[in-house]
Protein backbone atom coordinates (compact mmCIF):
# COMPACT_ATOMS: atom_id res chain seq x y z
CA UNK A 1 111.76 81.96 46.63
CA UNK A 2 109.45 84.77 47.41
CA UNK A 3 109.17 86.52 50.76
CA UNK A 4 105.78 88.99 51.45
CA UNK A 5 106.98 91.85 54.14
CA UNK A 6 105.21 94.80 54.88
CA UNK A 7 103.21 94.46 51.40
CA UNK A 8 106.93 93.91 49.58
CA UNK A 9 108.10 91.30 47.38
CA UNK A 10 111.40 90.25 47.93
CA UNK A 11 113.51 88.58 45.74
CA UNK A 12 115.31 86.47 46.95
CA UNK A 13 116.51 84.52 43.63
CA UNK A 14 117.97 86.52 40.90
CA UNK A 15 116.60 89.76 40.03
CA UNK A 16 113.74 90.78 38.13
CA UNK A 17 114.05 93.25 35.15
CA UNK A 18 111.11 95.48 33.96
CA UNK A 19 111.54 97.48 30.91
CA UNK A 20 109.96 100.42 29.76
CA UNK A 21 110.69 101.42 25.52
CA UNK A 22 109.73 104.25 24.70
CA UNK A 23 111.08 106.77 22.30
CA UNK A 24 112.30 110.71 23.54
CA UNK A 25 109.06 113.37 22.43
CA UNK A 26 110.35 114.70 18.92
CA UNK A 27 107.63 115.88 17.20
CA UNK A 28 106.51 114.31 13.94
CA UNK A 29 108.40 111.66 14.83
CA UNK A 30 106.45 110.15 17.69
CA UNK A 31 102.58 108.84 17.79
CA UNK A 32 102.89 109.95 13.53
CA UNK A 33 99.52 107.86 13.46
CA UNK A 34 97.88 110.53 15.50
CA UNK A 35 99.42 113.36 13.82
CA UNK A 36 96.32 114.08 11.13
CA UNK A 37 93.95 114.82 14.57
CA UNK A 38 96.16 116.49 16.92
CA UNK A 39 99.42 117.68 14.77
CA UNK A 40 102.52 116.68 15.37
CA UNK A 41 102.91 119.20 18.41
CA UNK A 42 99.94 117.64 19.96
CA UNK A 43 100.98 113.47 19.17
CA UNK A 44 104.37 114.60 21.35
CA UNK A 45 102.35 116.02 23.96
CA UNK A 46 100.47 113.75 24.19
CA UNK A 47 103.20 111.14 24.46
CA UNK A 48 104.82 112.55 27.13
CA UNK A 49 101.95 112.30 29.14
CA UNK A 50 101.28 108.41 28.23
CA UNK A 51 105.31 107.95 29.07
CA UNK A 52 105.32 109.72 32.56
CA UNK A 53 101.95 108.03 33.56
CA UNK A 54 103.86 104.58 32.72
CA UNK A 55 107.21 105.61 34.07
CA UNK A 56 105.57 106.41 37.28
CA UNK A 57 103.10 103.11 37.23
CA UNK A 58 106.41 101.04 36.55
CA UNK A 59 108.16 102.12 39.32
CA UNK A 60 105.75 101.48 41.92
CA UNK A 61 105.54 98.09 40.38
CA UNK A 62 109.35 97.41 40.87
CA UNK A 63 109.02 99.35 44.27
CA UNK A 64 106.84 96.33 45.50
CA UNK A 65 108.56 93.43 43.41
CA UNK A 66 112.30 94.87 44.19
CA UNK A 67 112.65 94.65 40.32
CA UNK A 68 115.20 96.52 38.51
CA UNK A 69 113.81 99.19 36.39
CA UNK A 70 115.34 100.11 32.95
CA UNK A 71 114.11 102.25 30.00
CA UNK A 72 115.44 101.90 26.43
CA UNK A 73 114.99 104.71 24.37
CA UNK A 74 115.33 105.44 21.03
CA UNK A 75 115.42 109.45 19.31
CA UNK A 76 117.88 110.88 21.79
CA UNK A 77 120.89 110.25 24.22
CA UNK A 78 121.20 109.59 27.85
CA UNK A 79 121.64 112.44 29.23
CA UNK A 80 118.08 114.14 27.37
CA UNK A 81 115.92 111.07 28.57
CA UNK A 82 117.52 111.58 32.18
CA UNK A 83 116.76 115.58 32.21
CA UNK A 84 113.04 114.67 31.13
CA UNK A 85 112.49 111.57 33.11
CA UNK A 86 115.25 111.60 36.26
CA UNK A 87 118.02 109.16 36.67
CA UNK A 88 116.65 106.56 38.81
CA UNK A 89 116.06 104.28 36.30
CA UNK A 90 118.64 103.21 33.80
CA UNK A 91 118.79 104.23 30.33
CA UNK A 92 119.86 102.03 27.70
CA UNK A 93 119.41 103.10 24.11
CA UNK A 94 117.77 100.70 21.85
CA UNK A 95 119.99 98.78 19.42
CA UNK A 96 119.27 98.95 15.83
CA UNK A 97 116.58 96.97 13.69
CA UNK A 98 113.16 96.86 13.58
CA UNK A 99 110.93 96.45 16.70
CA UNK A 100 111.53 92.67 17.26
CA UNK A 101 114.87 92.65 17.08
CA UNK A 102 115.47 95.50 19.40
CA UNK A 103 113.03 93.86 21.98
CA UNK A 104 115.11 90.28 21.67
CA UNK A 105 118.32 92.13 21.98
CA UNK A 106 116.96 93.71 25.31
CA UNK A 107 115.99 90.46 26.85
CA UNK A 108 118.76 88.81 25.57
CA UNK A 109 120.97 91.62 27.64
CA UNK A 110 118.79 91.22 30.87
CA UNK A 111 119.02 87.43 30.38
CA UNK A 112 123.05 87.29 30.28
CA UNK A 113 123.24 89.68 32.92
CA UNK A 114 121.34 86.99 35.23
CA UNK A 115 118.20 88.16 35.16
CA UNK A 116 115.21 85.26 36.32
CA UNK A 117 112.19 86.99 34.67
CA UNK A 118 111.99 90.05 32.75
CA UNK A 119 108.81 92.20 31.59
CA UNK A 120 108.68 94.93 28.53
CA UNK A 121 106.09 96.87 28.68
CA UNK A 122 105.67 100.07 26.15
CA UNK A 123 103.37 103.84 27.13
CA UNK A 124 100.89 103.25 24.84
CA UNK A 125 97.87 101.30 27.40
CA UNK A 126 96.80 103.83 29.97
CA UNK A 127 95.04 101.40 31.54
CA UNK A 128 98.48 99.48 32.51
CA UNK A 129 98.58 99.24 36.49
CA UNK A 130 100.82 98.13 38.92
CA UNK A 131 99.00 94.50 39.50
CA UNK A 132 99.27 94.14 36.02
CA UNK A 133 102.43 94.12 36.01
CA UNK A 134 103.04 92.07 39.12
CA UNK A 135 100.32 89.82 37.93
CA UNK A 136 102.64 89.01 35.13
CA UNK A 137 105.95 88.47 37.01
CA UNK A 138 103.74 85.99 39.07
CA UNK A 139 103.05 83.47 36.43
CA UNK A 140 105.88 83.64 34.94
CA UNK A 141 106.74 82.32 37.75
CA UNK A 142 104.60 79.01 36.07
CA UNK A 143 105.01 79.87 32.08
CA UNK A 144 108.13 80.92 30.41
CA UNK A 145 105.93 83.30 28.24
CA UNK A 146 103.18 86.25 29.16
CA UNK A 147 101.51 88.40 27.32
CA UNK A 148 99.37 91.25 27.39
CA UNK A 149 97.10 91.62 24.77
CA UNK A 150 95.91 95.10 23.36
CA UNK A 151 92.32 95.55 21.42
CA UNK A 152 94.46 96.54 18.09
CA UNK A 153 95.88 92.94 17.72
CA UNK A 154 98.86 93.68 19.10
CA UNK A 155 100.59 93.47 23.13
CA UNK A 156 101.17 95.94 25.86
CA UNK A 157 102.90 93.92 27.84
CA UNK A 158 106.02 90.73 27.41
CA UNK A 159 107.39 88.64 29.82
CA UNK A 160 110.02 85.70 29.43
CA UNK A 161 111.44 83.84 31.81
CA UNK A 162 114.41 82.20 29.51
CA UNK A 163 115.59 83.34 25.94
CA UNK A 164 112.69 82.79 23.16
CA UNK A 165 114.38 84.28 20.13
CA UNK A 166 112.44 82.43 17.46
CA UNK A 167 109.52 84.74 19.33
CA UNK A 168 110.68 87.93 17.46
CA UNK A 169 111.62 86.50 14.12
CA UNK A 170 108.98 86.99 10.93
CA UNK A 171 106.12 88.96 13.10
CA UNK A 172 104.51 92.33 10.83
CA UNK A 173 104.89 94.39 13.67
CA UNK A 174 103.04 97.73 13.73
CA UNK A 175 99.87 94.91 12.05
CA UNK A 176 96.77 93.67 13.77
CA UNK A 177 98.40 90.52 13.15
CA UNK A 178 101.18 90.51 16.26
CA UNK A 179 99.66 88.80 19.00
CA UNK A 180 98.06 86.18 16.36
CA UNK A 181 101.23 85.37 14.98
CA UNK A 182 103.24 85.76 18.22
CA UNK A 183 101.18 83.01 19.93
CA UNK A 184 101.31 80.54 17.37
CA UNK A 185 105.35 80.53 17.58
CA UNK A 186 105.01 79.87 20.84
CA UNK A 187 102.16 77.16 20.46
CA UNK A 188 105.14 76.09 17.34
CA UNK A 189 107.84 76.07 20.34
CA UNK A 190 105.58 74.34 23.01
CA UNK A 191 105.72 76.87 25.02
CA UNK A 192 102.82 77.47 27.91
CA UNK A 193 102.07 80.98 27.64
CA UNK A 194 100.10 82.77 29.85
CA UNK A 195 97.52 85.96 28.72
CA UNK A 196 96.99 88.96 30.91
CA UNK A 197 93.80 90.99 30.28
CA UNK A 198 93.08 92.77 27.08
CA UNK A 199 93.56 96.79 27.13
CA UNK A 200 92.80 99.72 24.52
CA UNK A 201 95.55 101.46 23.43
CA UNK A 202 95.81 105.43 22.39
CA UNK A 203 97.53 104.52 18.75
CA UNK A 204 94.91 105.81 16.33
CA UNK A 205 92.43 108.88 16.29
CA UNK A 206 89.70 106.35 17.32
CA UNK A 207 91.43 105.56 20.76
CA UNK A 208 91.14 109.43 21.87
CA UNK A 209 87.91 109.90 23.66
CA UNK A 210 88.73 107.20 25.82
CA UNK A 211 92.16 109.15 26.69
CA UNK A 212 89.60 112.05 27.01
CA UNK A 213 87.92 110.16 29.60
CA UNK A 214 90.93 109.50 31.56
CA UNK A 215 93.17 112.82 30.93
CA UNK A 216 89.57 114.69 31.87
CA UNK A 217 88.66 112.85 35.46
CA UNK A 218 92.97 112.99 36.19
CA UNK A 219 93.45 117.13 34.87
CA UNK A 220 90.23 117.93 37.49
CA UNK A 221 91.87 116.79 40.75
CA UNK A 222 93.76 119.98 41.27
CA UNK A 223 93.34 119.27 45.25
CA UNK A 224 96.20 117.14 45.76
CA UNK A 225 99.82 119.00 45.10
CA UNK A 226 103.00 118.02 44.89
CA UNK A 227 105.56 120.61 46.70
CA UNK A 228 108.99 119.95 44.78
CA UNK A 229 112.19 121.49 46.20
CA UNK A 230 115.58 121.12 44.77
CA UNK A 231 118.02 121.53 47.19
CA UNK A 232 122.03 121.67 47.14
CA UNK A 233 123.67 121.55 50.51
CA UNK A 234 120.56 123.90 52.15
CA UNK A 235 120.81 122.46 55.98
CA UNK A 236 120.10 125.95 57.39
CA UNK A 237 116.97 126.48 55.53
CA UNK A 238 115.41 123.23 54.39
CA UNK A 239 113.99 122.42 58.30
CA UNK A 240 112.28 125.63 58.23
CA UNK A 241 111.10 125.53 54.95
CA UNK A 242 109.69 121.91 55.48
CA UNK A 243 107.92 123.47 58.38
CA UNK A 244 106.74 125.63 56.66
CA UNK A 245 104.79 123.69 54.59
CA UNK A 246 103.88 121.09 56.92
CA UNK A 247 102.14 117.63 56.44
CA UNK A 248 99.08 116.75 55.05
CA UNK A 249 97.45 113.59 53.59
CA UNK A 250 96.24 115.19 50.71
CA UNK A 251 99.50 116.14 49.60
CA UNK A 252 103.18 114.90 49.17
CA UNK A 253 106.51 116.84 49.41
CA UNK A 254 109.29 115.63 47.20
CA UNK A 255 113.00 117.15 48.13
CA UNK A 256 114.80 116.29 45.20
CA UNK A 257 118.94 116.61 46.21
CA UNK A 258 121.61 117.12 43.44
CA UNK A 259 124.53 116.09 45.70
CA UNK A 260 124.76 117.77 49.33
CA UNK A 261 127.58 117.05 51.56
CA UNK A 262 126.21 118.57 54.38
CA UNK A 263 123.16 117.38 56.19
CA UNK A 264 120.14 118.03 53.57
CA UNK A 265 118.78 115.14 52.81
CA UNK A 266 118.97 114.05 56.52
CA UNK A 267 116.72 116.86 57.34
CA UNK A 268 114.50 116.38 54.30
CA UNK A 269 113.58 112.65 55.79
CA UNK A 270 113.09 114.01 59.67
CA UNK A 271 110.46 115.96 58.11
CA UNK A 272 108.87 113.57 56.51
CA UNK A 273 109.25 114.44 53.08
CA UNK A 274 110.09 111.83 50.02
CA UNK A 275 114.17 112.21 49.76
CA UNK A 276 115.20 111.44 45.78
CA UNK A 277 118.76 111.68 44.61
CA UNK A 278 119.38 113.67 41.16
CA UNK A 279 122.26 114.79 38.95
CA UNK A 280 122.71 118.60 40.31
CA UNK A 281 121.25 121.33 38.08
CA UNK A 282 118.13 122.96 39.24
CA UNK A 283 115.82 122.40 36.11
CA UNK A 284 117.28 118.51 36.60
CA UNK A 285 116.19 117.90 39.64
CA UNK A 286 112.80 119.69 39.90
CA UNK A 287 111.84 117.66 36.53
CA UNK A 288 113.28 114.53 38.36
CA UNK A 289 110.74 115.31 41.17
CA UNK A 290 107.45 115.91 39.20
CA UNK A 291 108.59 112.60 36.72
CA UNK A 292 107.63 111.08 40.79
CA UNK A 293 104.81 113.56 41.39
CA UNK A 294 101.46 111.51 41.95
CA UNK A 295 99.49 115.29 42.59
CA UNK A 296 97.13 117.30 39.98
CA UNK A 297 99.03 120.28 41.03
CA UNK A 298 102.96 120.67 41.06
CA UNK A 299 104.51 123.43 43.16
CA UNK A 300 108.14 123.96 42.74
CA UNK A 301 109.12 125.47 45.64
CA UNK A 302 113.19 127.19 46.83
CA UNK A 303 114.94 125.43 49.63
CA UNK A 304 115.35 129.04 51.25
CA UNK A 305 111.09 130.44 50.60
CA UNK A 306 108.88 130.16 53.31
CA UNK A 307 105.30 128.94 51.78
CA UNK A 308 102.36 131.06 53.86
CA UNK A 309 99.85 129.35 56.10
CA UNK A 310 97.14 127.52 54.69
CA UNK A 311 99.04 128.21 51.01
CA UNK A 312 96.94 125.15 49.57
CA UNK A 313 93.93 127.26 49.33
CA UNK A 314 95.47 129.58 46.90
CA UNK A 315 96.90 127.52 44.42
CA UNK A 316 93.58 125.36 44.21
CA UNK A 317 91.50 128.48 43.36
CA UNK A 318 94.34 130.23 41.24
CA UNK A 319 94.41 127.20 39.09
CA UNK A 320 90.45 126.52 38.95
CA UNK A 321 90.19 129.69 37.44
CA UNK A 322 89.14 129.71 33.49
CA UNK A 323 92.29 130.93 31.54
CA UNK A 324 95.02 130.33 33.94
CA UNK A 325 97.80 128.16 33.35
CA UNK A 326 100.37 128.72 36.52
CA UNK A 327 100.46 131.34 39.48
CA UNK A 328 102.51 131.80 42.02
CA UNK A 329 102.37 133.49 45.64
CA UNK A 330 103.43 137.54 46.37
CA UNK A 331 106.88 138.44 46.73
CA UNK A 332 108.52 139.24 50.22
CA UNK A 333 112.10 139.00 51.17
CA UNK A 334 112.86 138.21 55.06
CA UNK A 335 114.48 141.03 57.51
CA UNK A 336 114.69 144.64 56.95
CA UNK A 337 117.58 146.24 55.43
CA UNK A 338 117.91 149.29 52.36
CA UNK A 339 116.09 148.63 49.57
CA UNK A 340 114.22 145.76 50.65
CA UNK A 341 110.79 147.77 49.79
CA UNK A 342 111.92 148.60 46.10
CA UNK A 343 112.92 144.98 45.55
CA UNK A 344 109.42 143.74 46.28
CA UNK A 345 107.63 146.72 44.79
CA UNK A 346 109.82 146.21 41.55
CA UNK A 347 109.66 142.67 41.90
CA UNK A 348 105.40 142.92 42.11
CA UNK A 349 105.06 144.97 38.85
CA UNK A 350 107.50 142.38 37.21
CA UNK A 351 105.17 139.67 38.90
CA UNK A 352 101.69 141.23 38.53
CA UNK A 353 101.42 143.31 35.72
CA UNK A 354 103.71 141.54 33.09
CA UNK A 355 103.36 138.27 34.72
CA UNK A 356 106.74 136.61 35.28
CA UNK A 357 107.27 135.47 38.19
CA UNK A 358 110.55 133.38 39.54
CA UNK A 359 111.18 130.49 41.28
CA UNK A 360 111.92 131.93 44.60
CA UNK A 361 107.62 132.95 44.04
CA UNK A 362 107.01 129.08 44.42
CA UNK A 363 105.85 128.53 41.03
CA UNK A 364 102.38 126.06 40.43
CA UNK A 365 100.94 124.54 37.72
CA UNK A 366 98.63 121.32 37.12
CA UNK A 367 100.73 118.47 36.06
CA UNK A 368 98.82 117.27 32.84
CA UNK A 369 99.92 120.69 31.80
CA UNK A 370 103.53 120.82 33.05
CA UNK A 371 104.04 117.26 31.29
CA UNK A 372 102.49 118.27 28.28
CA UNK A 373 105.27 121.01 27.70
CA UNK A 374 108.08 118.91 28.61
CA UNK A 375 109.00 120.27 31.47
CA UNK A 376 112.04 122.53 32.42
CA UNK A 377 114.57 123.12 29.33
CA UNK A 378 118.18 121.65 30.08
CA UNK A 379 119.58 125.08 31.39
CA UNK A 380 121.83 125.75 34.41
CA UNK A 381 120.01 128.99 34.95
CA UNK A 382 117.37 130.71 33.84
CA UNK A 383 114.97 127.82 33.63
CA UNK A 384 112.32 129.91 35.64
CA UNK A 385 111.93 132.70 33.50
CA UNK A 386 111.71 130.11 30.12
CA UNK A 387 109.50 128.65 31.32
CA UNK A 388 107.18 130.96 32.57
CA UNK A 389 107.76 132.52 29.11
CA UNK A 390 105.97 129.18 27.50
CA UNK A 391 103.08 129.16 30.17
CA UNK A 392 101.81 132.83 28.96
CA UNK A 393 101.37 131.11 25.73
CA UNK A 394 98.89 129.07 27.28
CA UNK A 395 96.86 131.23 29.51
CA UNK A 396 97.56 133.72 32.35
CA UNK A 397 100.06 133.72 35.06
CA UNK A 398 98.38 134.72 38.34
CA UNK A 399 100.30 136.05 41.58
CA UNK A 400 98.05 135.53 44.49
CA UNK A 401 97.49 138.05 47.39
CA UNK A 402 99.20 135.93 49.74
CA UNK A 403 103.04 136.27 50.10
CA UNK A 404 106.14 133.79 50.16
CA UNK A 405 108.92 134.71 52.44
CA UNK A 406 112.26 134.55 50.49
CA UNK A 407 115.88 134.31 52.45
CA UNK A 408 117.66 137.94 52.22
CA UNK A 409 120.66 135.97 51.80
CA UNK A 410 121.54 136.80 48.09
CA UNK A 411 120.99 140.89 48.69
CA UNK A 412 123.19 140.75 52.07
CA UNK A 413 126.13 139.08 50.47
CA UNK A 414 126.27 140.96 46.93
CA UNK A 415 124.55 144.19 48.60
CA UNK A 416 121.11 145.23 46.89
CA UNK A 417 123.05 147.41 43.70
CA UNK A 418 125.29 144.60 42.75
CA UNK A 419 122.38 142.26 42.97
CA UNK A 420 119.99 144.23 41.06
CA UNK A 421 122.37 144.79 38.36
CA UNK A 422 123.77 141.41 38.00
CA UNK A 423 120.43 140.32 37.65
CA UNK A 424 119.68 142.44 35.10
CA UNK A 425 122.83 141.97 33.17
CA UNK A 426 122.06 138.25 32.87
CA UNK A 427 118.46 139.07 31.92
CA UNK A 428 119.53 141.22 28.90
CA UNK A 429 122.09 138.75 28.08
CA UNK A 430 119.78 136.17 28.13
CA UNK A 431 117.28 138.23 25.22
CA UNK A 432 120.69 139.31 22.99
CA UNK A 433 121.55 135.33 22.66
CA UNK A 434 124.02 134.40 25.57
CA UNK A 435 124.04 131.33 26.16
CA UNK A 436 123.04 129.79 29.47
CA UNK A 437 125.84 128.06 30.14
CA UNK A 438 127.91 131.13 29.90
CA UNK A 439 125.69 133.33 32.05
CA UNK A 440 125.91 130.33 34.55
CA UNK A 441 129.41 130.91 34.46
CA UNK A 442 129.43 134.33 34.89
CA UNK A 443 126.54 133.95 37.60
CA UNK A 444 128.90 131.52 40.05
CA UNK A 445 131.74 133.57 39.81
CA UNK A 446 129.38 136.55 41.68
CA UNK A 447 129.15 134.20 43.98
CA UNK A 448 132.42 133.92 45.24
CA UNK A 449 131.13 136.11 48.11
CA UNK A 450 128.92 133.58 49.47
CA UNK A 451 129.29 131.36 51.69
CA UNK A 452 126.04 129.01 51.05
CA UNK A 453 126.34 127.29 48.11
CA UNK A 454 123.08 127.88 45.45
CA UNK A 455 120.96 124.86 44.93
């Protein structure tokens, strides 16, 4: 039995499964049928983008239906697909064999496990929405089969409300010839199957104007941004900093927690902002919160940085301007102590003239292009600076006129000196081939000091 509340589906029977398979970016070894027009760099890119845009329509799906959301993946482990996709969904590596016997083995699983409907759907239709894919967990409410059917001959989209094996046995998959042959084992079986709407999918060269179309009228709306902040116990400075960049219905502000004990996430939710739960690791979580993002823009802002008024402005014309890939605002540090003028002067040049900025700057970016790099690399420091290092490859990194207020809290616990040389040790470290982990190592135990734990 179904109850409707507050435009929620509850289920009130067993639960509903919805599966996304998909396969981790590798290039060369992902979208290889688009490889001779956009190279094998570009097929990956482009296949993040198709799996984020159907990661993000799933979940609003099982948001509404109170479905359980899974995605099996194959190229990678657990913890990879997590860092690029966040861990609110569960990842379950696809078993071995060809395409139909991985998909019967997953609804086999979800089937055993009690499931009382359960949808795969893979991140090659674009045109996939949410009503979709309720539309299809509502008659198979009727028919123990549904399918979606894409213009290539094959499906988008599988649901099954009991066990059909015989369904994945003797079917050419990767042919025209799937859907064909797929409904006339179920016509075979007697089954009543039910058949969504037909959608193009982006498999072949052919299929990439229409993409165009798409990735052209989404990669324009630069208006709407997405603040991200990680945060890690930060109860003295996320209220402010949530103030700070205030409400608006053009935009959304995602606080993305990797495991506070203290009262973060409480704060985060008085504000208003949307409260996610992550794995702690700042490159983790803000990758967690953008995989969520619904804005054009992304800005990936510190728990402890004060955004200036009206800070929208700025990052809309930074990032409308030909040739620039990211910006971010002017350096300031709050108080007054010794040295606080050569830190921002130093820190401007740094900024300015060779263009990297860091995260306490409040990076931005447009989100087509943030997903089309991957993301932050799997680093417990440092993230900021790689990946800033990547945007310059892609255009200019702007710092705009108007200034972010950073705490002083850093400089008044290690003293200016020991700050500014730590920070350069690590940074020269970093170039001669330390690794990351150690320099986070080495980084935490200079914070012994401290009495506010980093996020």
């Amino acid at each position: 039995m179904d109850l409707i509340s507050n435009g929620v589906i509850a289920d009130t029977a067993n639960r509903r499964r919805l599966i996304l398979f998909t396969r981790y970016p590798i290039p060369g070894k992902v979208k290889t049928r688009l490889i001779p027009a956009l190279g094998s760099e570009g097929a990956a890119a482009l296949h993040r983008k198709l799996v984020l845009r159907a990661l993000r329509t799933a979940r609003e799906a099982c948001e509404t239906l109170r479905a359980d959301l899974e995605v099996h993946f194959d190229g990678t482990n657990e913890r990879a697909m997590s860092h690029w996709l966040g861990n609110d969904a569960r990842f379950v590596p696809q078993c071995a064999g060809d395409l139909g016997q991985r998909m019967a083995s997953a609804f086999e699983r979800t089937f055993r496990a009690g499931s009382s409907a359960t949808v795969i759907i893979g991140s090659d239709c674009p045109g996939l929405s949410c009503d979709v894919i309720i539309g299809a967990f509502t008659v198979l409410a009727e028919s123990p089969a549904v399918l979606g059917p894409a213009e290539d001959g094959g499906y988008y989209l599988i649901g099954l409300s009991r066990p059909i094996p015989e369904l994945f046995r003797g079917i050419a998959w990767g042919t025209d010839r799937v859907l064909a042959d797929s409904l006339a084992v179920l016509q075979r079986l007697g089954c009543k199957t039910a058949l969504l709407s037909a959608l193009p999918d982006i498999d072949r060269p052919e299929d990439l104007p229409a993409w165009r179309r798409i990735e052209a009228s989404e990669d324009s709306c630069w208006d709407r941004i997405s603040v991200i902040i990680p945060t890690l116990n930060e109860e003295g400075h996320i209220a402010a900093t949530l103030r700070a960049v205030g409400q608006s219905p053009g935009h959304e502000v995602i606080v993305v927690d990797g495991g506070s004990t203290d009262a973060t996430m409480e704060r985060g939710k008085d504000a208003g902002a949307t409260v996610l739960t992550s794995d702690p690791g700042r490159s983790r979580q803000m990758n967690a919160g953008a995989a969520r993002a619904r804005g054009g823009s992304l800005l990936f802002l510190h728990a402890d940085t004060l955004l200036p008024r009206d800070w929208a402005e700025p990052v809309v014309r930074t990032l409308r301007t030909p040739g620039v890939a990211a910006g971010a605002f002017r350096f300031r540090i709050a108080g007054d102590f010794p040295g606080k003028s050569f830190i921002e002067w130093s820190t401007g040049i740094r900024s300015g003239w060779l263009q990297r900025p860091y995260g306490d700057q409040g990076l931005f970016l447009g989100r087509a292009l943030f997903e089309e790099m991957g993301g932050f690399a799997d680093m417990p420091i440092m993230e900021d600076y790689e990946i800033t290092a990547r945007l310059r490859r892609r255009g200019r990194i702007v710092t705009a006129a108007e200034p972010a207020i950073t705490s002083a809290r850093r400089w008044l616990k290690l003293g200016v000196l020991r700050t500014t040389l730590r920070n350069q040790w690590i940074l020269a470290a970093y170039h001669l081939g330390v690794s990351p982990q150690k320099l986070a190592t080495r980084y935490r135990a200079t914070q012994t000091r401290r009495t506010e734990p980093r996020a």
